[in-house]
C-alpha atoms as a PDB file:
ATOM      1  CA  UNK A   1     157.795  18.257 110.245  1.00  0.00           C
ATOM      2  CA  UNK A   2     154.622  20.080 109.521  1.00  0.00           C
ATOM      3  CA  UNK A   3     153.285  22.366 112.744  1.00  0.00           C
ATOM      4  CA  UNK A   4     150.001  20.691 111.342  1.00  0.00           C
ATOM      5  CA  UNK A   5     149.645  17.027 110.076  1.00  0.00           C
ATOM      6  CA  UNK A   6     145.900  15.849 108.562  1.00  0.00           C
ATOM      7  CA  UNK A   7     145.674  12.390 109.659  1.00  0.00           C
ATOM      8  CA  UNK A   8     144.066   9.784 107.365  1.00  0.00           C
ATOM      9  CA  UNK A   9     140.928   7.887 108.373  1.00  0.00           C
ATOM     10  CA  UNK A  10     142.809   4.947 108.104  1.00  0.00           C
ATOM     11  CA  UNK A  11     145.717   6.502 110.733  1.00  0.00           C
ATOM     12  CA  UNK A  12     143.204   7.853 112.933  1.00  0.00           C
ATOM     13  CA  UNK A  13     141.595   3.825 113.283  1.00  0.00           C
ATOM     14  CA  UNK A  14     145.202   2.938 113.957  1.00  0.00           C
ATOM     15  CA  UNK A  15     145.290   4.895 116.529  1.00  0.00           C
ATOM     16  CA  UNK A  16     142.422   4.615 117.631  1.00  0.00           C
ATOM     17  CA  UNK A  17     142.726   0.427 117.804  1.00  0.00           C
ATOM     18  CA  UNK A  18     146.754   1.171 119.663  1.00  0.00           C
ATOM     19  CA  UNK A  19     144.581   3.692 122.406  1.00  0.00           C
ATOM     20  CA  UNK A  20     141.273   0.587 122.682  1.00  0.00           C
ATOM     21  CA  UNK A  21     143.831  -2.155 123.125  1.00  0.00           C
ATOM     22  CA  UNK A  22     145.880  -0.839 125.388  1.00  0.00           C
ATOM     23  CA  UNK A  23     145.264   1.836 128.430  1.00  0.00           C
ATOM     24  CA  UNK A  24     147.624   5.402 127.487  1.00  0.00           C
ATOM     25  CA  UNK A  25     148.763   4.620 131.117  1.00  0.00           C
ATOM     26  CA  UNK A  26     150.351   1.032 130.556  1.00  0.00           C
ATOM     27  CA  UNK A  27     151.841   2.112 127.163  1.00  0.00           C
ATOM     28  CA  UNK A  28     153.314   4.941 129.264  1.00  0.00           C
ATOM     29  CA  UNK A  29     154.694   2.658 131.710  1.00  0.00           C
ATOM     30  CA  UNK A  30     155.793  -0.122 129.122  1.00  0.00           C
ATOM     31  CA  UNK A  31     157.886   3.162 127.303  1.00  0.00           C
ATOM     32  CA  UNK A  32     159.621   4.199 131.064  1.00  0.00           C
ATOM     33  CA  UNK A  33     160.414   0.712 131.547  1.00  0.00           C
ATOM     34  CA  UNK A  34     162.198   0.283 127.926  1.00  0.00           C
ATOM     35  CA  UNK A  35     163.641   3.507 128.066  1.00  0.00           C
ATOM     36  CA  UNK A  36     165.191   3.114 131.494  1.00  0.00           C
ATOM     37  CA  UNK A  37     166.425  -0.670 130.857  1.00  0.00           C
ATOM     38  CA  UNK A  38     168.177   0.761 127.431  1.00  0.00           C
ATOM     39  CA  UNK A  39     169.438   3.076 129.517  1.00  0.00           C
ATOM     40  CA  UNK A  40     170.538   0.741 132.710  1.00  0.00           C
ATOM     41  CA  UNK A  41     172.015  -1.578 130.169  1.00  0.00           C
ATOM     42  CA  UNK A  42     173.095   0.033 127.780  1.00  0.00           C
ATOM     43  CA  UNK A  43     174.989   2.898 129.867  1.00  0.00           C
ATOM     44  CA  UNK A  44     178.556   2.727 128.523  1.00  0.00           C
ATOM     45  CA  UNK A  45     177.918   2.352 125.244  1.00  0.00           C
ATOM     46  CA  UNK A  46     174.973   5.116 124.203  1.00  0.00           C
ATOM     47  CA  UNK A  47     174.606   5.622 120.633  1.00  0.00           C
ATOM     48  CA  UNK A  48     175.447   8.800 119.073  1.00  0.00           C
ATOM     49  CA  UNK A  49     172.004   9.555 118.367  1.00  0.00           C
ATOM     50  CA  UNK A  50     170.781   8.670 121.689  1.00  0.00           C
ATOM     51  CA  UNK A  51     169.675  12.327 122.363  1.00  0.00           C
ATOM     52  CA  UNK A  52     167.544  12.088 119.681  1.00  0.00           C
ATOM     53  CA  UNK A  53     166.161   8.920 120.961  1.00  0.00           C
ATOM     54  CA  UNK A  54     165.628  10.548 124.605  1.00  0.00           C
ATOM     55  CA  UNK A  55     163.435  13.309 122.858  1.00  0.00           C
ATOM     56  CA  UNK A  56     161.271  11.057 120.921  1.00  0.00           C
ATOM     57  CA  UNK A  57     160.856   8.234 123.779  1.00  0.00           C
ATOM     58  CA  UNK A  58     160.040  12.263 125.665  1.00  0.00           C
ATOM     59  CA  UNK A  59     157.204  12.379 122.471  1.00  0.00           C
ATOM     60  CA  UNK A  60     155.717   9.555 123.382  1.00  0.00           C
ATOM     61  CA  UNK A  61     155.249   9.734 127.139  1.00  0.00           C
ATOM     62  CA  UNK A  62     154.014  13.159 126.252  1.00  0.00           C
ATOM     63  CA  UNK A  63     151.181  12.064 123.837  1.00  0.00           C
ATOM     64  CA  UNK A  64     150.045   9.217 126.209  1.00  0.00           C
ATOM     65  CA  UNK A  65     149.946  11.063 129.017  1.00  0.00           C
ATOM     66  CA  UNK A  66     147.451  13.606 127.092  1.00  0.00           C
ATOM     67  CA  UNK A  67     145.452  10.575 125.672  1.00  0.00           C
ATOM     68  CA  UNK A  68     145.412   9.388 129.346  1.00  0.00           C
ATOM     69  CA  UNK A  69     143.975  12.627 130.522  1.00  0.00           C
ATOM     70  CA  UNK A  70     141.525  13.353 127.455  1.00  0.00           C
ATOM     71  CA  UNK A  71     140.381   9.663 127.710  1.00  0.00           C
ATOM     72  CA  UNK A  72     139.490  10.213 131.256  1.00  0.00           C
END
């Protein structure tokens, strides 16, 4: 991936909309609580991939905990 990335107007208003609609801080949450039911569930049978999963479930909590803080 690209260290930089020029994000559409059109991506930015997405955004912007998924950020208005929802708190950074519940969409945090409602990511812990998938990833750790997957996980709870799911524990004898990861995928393969599941590493890469981890990292970009990691991505996410990452970004809206920044959002969270910049939004504040």
């Amino acid at each position: 991936m690209p260290k930089e990335i020029m994000l559409s107007h059109k991506l930015t208003e997405h955004l912007e909309h998924l950020l208005t609609a929802s708190p950074p801080a519940a969409l945090r949450k409602s990511l812990l609580r998938v990833n750790l039911q997957y996980i709870v569930f799911e524990h004898e049978t990861l995928p393969s991939d599941f590493e890469s999963i981890a990292c970009d479930f990691q991505l996410l909590i990452e970004f809206f905990t920044q959002a969270e803080e910049l939004m504040s």
